[in-house]
C-alpha atoms as a PDB file:
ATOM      1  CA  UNK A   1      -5.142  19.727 -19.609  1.00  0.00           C
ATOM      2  CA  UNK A   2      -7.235  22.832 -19.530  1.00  0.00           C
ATOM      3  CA  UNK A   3      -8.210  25.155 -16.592  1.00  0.00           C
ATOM      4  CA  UNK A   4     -10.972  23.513 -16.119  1.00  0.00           C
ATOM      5  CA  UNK A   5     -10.589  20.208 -16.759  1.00  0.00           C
ATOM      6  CA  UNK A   6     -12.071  17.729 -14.244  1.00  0.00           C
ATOM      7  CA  UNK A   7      -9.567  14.803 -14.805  1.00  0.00           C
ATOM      8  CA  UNK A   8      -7.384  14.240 -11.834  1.00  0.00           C
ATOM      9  CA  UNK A   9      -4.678  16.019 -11.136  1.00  0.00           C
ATOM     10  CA  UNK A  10      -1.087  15.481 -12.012  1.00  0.00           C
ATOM     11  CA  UNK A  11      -0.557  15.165  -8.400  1.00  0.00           C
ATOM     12  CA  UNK A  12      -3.539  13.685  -7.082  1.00  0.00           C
ATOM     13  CA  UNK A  13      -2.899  10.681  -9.395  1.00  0.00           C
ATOM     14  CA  UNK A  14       0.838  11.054  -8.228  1.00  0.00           C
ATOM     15  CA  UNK A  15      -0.480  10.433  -4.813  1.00  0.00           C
ATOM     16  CA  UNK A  16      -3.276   7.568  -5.410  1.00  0.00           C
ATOM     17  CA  UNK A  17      -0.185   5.547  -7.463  1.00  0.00           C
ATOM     18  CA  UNK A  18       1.816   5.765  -4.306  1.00  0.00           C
ATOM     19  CA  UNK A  19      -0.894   4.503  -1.647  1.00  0.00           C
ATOM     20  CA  UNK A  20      -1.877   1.443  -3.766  1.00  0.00           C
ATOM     21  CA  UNK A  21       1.813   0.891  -4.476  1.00  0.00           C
ATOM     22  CA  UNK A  22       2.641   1.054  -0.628  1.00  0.00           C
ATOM     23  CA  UNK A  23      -0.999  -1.095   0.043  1.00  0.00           C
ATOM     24  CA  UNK A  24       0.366  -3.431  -2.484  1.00  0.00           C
ATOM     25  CA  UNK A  25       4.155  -4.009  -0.716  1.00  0.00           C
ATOM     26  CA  UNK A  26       2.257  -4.198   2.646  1.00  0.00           C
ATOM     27  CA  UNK A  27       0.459  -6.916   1.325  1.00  0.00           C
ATOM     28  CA  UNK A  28       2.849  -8.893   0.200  1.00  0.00           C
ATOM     29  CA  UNK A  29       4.536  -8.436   2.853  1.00  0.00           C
ATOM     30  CA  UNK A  30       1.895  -9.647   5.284  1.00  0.00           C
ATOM     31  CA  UNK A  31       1.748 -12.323   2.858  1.00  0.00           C
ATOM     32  CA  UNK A  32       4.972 -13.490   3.150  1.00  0.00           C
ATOM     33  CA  UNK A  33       5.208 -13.133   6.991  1.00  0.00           C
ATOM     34  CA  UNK A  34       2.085 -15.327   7.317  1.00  0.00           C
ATOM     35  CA  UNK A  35       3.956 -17.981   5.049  1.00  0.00           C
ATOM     36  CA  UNK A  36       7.234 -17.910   6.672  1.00  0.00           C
ATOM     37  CA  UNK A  37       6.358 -18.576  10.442  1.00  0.00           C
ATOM     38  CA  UNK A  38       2.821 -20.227  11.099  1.00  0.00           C
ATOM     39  CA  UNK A  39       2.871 -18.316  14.073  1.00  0.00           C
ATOM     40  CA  UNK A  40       5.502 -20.313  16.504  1.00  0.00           C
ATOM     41  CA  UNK A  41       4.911 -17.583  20.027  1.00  0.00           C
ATOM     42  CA  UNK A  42       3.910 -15.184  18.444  1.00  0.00           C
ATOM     43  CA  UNK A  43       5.631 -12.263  20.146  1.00  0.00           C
ATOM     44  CA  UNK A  44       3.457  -9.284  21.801  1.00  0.00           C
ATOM     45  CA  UNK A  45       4.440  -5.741  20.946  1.00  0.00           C
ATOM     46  CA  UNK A  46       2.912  -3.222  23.587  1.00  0.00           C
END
């Protein structure tokens, strides 16, 4: 990697790996909340 290379960054591409990582939990997640209860009361928060 030179000076003035335009690849991304070590930690730019750090930091990209972790978002879609954390998208990709909250996903599944969701998905697996949604499968569990079909929604019996669903509870307000606030």
């Amino acid at each position: 990697m030179g000076r003035r290379d335009s690849r991304r960054s070590l930690k730019m591409r750090r930091r990209k790996s972790q978002v879609k990582l954390k998208a990709r939990i909250a996903k599944k997640v969701a998905a697996a909340k949604a499968a569990k209860k079909p929604a019996p009361a669903p509870t307000k928060k606030k």
